[in-house]
C-alpha atoms as a PDB file:
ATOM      1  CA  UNK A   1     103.961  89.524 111.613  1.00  0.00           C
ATOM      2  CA  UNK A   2     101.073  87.643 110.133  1.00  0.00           C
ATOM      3  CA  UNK A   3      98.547  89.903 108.056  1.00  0.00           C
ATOM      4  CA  UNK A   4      95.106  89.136 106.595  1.00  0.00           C
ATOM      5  CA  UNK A   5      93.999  90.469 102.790  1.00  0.00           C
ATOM      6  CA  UNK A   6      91.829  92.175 105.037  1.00  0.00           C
ATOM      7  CA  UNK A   7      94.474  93.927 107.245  1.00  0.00           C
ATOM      8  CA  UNK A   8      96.409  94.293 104.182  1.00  0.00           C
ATOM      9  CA  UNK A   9      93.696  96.217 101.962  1.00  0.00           C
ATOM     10  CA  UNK A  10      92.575  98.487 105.404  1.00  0.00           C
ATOM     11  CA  UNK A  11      96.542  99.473 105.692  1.00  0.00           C
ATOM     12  CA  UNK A  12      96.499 100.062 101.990  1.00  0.00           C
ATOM     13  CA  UNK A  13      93.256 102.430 102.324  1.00  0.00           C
ATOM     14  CA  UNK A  14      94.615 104.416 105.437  1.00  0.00           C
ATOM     15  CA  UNK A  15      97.825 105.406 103.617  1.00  0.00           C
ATOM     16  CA  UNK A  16      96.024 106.217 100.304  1.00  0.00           C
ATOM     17  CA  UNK A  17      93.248 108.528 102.727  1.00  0.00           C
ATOM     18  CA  UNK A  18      96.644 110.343 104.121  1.00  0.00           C
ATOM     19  CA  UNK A  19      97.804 110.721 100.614  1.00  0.00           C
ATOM     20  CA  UNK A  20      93.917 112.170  99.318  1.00  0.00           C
ATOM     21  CA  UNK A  21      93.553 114.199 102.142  1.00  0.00           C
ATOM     22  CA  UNK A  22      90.446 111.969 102.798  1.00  0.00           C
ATOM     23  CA  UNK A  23      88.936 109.239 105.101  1.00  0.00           C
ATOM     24  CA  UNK A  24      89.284 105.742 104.676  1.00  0.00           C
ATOM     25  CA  UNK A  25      85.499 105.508 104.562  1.00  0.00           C
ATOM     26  CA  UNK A  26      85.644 107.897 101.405  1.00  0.00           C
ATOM     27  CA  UNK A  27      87.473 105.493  99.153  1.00  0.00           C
ATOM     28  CA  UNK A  28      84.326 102.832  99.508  1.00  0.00           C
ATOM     29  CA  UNK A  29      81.766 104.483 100.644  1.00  0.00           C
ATOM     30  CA  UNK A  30      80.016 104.017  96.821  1.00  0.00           C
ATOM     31  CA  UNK A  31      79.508 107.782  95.942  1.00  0.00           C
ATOM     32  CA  UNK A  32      82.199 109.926  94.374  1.00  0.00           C
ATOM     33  CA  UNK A  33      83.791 112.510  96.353  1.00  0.00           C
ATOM     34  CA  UNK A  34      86.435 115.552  95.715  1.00  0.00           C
ATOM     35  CA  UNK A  35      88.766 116.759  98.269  1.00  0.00           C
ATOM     36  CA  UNK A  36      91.550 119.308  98.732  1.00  0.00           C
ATOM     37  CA  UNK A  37      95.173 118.118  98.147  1.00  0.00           C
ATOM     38  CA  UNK A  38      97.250 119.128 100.847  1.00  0.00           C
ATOM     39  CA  UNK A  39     101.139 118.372 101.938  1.00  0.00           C
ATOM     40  CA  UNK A  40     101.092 115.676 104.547  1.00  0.00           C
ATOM     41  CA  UNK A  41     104.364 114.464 106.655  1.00  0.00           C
ATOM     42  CA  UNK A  42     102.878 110.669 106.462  1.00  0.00           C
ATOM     43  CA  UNK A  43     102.426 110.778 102.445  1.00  0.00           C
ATOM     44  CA  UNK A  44     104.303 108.255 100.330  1.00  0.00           C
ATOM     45  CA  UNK A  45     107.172 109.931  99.614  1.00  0.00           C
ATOM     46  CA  UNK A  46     107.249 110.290  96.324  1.00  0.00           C
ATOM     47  CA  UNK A  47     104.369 112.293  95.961  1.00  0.00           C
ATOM     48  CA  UNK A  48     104.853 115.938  95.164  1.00  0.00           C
ATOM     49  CA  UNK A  49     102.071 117.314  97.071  1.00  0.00           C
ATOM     50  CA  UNK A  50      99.370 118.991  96.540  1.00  0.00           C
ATOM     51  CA  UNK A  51      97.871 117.490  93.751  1.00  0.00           C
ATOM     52  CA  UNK A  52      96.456 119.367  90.703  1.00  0.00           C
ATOM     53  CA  UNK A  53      94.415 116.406  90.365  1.00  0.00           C
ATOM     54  CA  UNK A  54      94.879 113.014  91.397  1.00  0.00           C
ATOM     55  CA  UNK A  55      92.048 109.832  90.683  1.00  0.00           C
ATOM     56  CA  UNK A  56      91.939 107.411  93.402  1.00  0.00           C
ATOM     57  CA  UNK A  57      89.980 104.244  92.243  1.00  0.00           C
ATOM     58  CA  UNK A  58      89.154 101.229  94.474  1.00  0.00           C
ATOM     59  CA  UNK A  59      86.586  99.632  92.853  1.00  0.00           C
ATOM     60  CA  UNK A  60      83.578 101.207  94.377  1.00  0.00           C
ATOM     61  CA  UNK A  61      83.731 105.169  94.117  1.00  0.00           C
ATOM     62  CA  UNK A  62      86.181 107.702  93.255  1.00  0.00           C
ATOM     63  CA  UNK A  63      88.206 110.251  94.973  1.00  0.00           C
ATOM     64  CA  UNK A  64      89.370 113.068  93.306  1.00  0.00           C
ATOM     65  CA  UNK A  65      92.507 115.170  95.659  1.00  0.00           C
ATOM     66  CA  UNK A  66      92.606 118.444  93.822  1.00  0.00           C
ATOM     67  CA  UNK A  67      93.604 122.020  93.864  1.00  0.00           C
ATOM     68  CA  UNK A  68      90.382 124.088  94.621  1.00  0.00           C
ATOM     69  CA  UNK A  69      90.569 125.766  91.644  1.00  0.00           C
ATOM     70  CA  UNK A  70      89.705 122.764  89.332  1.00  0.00           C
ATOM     71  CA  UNK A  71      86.848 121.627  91.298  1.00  0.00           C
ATOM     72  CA  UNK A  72      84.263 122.541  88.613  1.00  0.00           C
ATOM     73  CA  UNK A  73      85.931 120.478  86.000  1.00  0.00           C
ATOM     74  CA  UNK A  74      86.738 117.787  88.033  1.00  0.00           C
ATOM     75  CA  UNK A  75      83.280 117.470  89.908  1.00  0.00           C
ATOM     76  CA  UNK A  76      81.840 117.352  86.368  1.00  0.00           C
ATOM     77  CA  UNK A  77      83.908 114.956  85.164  1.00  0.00           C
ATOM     78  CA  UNK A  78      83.504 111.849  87.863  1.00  0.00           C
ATOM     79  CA  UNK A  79      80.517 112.183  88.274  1.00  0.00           C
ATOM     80  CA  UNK A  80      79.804 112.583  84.368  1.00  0.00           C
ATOM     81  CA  UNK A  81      80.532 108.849  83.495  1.00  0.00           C
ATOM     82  CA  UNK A  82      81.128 105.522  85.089  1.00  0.00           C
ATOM     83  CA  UNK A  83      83.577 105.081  87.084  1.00  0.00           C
ATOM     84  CA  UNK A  84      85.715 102.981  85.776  1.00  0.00           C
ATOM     85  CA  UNK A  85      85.225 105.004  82.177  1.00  0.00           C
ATOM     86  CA  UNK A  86      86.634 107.519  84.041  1.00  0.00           C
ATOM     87  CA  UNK A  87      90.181 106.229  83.777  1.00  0.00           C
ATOM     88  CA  UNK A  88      90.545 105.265  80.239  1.00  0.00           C
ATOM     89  CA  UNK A  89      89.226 106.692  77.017  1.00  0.00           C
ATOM     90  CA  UNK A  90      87.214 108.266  75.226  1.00  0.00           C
ATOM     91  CA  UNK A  91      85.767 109.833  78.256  1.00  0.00           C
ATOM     92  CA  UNK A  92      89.517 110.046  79.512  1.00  0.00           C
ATOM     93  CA  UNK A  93      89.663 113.283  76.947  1.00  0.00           C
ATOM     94  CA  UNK A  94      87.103 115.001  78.277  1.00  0.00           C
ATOM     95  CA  UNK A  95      89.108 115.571  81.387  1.00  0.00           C
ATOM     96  CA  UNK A  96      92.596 115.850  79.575  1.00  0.00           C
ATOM     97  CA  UNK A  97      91.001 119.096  77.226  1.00  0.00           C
ATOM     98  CA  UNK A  98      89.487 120.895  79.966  1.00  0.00           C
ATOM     99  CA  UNK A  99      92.571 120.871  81.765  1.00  0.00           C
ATOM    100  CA  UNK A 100      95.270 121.325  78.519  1.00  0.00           C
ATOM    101  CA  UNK A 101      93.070 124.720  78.473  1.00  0.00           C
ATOM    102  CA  UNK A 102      94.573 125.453  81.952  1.00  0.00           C
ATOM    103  CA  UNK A 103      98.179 124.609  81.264  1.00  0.00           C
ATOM    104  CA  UNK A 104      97.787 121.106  82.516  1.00  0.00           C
ATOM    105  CA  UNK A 105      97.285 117.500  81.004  1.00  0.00           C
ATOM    106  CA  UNK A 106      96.882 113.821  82.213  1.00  0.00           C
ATOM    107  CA  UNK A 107      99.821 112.387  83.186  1.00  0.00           C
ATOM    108  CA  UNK A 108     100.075 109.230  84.888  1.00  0.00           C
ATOM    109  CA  UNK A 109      98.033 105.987  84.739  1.00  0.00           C
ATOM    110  CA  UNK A 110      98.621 103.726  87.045  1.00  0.00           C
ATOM    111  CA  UNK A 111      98.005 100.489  88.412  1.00  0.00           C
ATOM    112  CA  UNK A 112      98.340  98.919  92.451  1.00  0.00           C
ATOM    113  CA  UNK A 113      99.177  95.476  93.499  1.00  0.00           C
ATOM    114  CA  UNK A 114      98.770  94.498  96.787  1.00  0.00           C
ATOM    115  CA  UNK A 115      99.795  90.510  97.912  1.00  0.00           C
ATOM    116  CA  UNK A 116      97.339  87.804  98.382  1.00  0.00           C
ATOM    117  CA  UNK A 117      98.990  86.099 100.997  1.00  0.00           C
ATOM    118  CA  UNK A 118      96.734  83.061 100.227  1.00  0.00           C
ATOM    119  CA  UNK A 119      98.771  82.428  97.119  1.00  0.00           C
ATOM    120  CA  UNK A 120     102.017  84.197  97.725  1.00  0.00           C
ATOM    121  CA  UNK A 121     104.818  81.993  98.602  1.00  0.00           C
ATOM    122  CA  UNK A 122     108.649  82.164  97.577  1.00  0.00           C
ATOM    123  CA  UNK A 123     108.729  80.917  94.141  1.00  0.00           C
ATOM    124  CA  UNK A 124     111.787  78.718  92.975  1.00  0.00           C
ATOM    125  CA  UNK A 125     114.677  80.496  90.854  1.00  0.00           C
ATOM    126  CA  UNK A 126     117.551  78.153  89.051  1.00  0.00           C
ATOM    127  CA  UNK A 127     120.104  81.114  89.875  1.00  0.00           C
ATOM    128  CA  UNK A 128     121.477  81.756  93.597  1.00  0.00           C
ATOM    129  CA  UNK A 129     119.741  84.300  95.713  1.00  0.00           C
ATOM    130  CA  UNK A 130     121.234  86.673  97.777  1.00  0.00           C
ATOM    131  CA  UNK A 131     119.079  88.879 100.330  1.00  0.00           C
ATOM    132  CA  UNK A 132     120.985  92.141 100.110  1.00  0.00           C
ATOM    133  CA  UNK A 133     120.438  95.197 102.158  1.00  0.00           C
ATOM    134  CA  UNK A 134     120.726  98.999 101.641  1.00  0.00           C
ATOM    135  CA  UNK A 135     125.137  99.174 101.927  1.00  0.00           C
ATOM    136  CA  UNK A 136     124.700  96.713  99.432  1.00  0.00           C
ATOM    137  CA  UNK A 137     123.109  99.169  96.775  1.00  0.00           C
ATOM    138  CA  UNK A 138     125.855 101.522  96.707  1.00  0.00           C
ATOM    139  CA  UNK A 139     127.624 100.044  93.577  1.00  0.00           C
ATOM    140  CA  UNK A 140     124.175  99.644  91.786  1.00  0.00           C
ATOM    141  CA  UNK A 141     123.043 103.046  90.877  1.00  0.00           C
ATOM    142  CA  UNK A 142     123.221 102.082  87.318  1.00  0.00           C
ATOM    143  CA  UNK A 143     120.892 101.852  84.350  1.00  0.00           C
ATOM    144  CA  UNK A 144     120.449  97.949  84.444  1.00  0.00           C
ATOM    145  CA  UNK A 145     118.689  98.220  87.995  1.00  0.00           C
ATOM    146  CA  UNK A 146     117.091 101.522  87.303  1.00  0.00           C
ATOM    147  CA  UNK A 147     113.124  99.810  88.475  1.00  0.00           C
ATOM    148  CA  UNK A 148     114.403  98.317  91.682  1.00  0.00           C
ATOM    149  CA  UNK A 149     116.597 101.523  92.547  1.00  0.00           C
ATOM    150  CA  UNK A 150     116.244 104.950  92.597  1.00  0.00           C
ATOM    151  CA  UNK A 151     119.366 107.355  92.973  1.00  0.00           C
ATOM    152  CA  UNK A 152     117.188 110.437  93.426  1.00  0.00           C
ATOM    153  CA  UNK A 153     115.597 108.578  96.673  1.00  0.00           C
ATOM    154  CA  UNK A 154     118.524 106.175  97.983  1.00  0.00           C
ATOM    155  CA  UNK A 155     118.190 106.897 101.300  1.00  0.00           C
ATOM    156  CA  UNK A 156     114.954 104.644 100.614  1.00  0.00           C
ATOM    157  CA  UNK A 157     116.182 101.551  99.204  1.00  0.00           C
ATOM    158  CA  UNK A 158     115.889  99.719 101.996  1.00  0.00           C
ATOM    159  CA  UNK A 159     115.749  96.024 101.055  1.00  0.00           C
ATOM    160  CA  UNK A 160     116.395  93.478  98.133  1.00  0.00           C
ATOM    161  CA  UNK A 161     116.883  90.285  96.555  1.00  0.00           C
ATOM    162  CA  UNK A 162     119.713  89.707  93.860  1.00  0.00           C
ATOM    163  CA  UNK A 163     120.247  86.936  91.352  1.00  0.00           C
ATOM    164  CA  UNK A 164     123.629  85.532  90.495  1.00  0.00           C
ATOM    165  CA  UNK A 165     124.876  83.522  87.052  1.00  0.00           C
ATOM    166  CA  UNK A 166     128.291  82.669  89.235  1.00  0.00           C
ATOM    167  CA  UNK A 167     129.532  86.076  90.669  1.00  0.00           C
ATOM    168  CA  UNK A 168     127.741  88.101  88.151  1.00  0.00           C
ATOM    169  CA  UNK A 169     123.873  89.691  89.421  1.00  0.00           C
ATOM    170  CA  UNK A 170     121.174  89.034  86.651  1.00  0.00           C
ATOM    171  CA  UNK A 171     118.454  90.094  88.230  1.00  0.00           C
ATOM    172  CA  UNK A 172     117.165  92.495  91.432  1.00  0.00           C
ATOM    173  CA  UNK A 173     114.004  93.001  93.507  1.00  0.00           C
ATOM    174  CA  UNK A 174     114.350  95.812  95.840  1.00  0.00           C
ATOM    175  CA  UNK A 175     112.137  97.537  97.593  1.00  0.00           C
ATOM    176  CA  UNK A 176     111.746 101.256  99.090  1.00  0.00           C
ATOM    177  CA  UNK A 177     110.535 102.974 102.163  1.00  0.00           C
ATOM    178  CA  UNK A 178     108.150 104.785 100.755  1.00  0.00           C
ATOM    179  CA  UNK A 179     106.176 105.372 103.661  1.00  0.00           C
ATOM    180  CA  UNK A 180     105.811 104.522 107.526  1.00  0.00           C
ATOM    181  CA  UNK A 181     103.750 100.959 106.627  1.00  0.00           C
ATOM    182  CA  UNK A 182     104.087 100.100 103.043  1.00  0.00           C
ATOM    183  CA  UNK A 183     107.064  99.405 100.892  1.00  0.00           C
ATOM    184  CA  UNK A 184     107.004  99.536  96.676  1.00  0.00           C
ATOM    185  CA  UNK A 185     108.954  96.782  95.069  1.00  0.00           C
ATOM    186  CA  UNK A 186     110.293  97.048  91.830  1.00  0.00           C
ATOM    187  CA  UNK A 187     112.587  94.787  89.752  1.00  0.00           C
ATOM    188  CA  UNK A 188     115.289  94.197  86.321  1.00  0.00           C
ATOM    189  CA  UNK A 189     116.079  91.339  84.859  1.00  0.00           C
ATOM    190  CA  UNK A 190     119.145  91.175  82.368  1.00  0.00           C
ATOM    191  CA  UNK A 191     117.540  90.718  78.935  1.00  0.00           C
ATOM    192  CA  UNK A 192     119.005  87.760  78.517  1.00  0.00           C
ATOM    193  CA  UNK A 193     117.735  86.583  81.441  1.00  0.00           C
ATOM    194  CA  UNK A 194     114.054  87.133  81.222  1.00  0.00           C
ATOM    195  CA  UNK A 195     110.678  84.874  80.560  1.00  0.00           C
ATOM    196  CA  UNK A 196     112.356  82.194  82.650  1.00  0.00           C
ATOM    197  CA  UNK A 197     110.878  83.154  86.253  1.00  0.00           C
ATOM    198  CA  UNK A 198     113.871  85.365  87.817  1.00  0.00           C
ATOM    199  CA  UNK A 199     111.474  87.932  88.360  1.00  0.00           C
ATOM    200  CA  UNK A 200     108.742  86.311  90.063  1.00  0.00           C
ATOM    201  CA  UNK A 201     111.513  84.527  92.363  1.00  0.00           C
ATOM    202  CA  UNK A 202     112.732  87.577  93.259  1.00  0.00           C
ATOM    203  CA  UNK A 203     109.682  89.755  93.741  1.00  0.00           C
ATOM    204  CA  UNK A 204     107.446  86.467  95.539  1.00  0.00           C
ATOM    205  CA  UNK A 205     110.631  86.430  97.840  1.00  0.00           C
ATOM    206  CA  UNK A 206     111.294  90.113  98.746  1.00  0.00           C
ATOM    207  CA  UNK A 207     107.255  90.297  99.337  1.00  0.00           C
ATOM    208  CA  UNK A 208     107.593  87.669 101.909  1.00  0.00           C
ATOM    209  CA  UNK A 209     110.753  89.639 103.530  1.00  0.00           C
ATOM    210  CA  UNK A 210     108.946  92.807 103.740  1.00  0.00           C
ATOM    211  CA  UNK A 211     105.656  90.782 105.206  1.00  0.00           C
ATOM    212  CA  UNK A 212     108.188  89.121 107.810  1.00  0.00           C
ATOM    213  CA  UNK A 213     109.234  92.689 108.739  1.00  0.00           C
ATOM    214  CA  UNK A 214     105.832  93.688 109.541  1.00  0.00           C
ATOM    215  CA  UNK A 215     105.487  96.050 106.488  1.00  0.00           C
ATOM    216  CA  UNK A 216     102.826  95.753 103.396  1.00  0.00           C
ATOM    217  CA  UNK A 217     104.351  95.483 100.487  1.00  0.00           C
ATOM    218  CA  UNK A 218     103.085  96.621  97.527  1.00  0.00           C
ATOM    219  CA  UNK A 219     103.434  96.821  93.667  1.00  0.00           C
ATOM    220  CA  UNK A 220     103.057  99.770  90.721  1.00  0.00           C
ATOM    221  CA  UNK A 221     102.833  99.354  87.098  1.00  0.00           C
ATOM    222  CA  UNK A 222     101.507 101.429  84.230  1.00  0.00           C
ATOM    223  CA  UNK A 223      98.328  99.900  82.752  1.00  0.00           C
ATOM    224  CA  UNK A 224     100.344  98.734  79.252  1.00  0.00           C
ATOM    225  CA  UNK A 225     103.004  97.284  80.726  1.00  0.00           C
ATOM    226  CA  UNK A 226     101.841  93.841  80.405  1.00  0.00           C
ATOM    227  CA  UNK A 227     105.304  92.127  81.074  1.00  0.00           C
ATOM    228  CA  UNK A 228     105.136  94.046  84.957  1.00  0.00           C
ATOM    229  CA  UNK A 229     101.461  93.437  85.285  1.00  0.00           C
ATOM    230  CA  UNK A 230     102.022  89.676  84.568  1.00  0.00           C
ATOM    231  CA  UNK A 231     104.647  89.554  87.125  1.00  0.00           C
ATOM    232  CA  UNK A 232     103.094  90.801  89.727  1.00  0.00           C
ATOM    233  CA  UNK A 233     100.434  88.511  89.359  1.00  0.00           C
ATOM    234  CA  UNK A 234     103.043  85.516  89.181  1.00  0.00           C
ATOM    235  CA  UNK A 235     104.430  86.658  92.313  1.00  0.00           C
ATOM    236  CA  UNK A 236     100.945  86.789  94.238  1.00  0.00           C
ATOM    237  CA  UNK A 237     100.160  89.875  94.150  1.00  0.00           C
ATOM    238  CA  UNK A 238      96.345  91.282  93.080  1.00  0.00           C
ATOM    239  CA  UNK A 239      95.404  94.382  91.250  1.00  0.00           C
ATOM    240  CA  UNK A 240      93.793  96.550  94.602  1.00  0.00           C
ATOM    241  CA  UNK A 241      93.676 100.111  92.851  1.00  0.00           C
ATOM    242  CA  UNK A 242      93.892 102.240  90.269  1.00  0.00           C
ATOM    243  CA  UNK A 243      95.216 106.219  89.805  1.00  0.00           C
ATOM    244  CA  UNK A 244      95.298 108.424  87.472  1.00  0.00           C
ATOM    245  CA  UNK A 245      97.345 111.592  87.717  1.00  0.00           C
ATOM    246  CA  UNK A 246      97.492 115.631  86.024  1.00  0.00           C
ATOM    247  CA  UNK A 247     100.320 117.254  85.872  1.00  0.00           C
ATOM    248  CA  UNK A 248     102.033 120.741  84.297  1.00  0.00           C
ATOM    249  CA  UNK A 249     101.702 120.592  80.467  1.00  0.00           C
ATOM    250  CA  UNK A 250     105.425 121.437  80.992  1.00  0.00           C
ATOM    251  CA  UNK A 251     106.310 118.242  83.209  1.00  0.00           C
ATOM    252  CA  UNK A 252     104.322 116.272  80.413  1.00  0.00           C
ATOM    253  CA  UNK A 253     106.640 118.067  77.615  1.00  0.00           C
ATOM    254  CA  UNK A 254     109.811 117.727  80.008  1.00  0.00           C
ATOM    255  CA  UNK A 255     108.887 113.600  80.147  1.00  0.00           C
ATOM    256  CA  UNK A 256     108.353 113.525  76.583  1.00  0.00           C
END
């Protein structure tokens, strides 16, 4: 299936609405909005649902998916500062104090990629590639390709692209179900292997895979992790969002 940037972005907005508990119009509609969190059969997967507070940030407005019992805090806070200010600090520990006084504290920050399929093409690799599907994965469930798998979700890992130095894999993009339209790629390189474009092959490559299968794919990294966020850009991808995420103070501790 061919899609636009526009069809792309629209597909991206319906699936983050399902996950707010919002309409697509909220997330662009230029004025800040807060709505409840609720458990939804269509959510990305991954999501423990519902939110204590989740920031949804598309460039124009935010939406904040909450538990009703933090609406005064969080109504405060968004509309408080700029948006974007929002999701960084100072004014980042306004919010994280307000909550720490209720047991809770920011937890994730979080950047979205989505392709730009006027740039993305399969970039070249000087290792074979081998398109590998989900039987594939079984031997795999090991630290080295802990980004582009994940044991506690197998049943998701869906599709993938390996790199081989003779018989031996250096590299993997793979990519999960994570919901009915969208699939998350993420990818390891072998130390040894890296800053000499195995991941970009493999990611550009998987991305054009998952387009061919009529699924948007789509790409997560935290904000400092400079060598992902490079990558994805490499590969053809575009920042398209931003969230930022509270959790139990225990979670936090449990992380930490």
């Amino acid at each position: 299936m061919n899609f636009t940037n526009e069809q792309i972005k629209n597909i991206a907005l319906r699936q983050s609405a399902v996950d707010a508990g919002c309409s697509e119009e909220d997330l662009v509609c230029g004025k800040n909005s807060v709505v409840i969190s609720k458990a939804h059969p269509s959510a990305r997967k991954y999501l423990k649902l519902p939110h204590v507070c989740n920031l949804i940030y598309y460039g124009d407005n935010i939406v904040a998916s909450i538990s009703e019992e933090h609406r005064d805090i969080v109504e405060s806070y968004i509309n408080k500062y700029p948006a974007y200010h929002c999701f960084e600090t100072p004014n980042m520990h306004v919010l994280n104090d307000e909550f720490q006084n209720r047991g809770y504290r920011v937890c994730f920050m979080a950047e979205y990629f989505l392709p730009d399929v006027n740039v993305l093409k399969p970039l070249p690799c000087d290792y074979a590639l081998k398109l590998m599907e989900q039987r594939d994965f079984k031997d795999l469930y090991i630290p080295e390709w802990s980004n582009a798998l994940c044991e506690k979700r197998k049943e998701l890992d869906v599709l993938g692209i390996g790199a081989y130095d003779g018989q031996r894999l250096i590299g993997l993009a793979a990519c999960s179900a994570d919901c009915d339209t969208m699939w998350q790629i993420g990818v390891d390189v072998l130390p040894q292997y890296r800053k000499c474009g195995v991941a970009s092959a493999l990611t550009s490559r998987l991305a054009v895979e998952i387009l061919k299968r009529g699924k948007v794919p789509f790409y997560c990294c935290a904000w400092s992790n400079m060598a992902s966020a490079r990558n994805a850009v490499r590969s053809g991808f575009r920042p398209a969002w931003v969230e930022m995420t509270v959790k139990s103070a225990e979670t936090v501790n449990t992380m930490n």
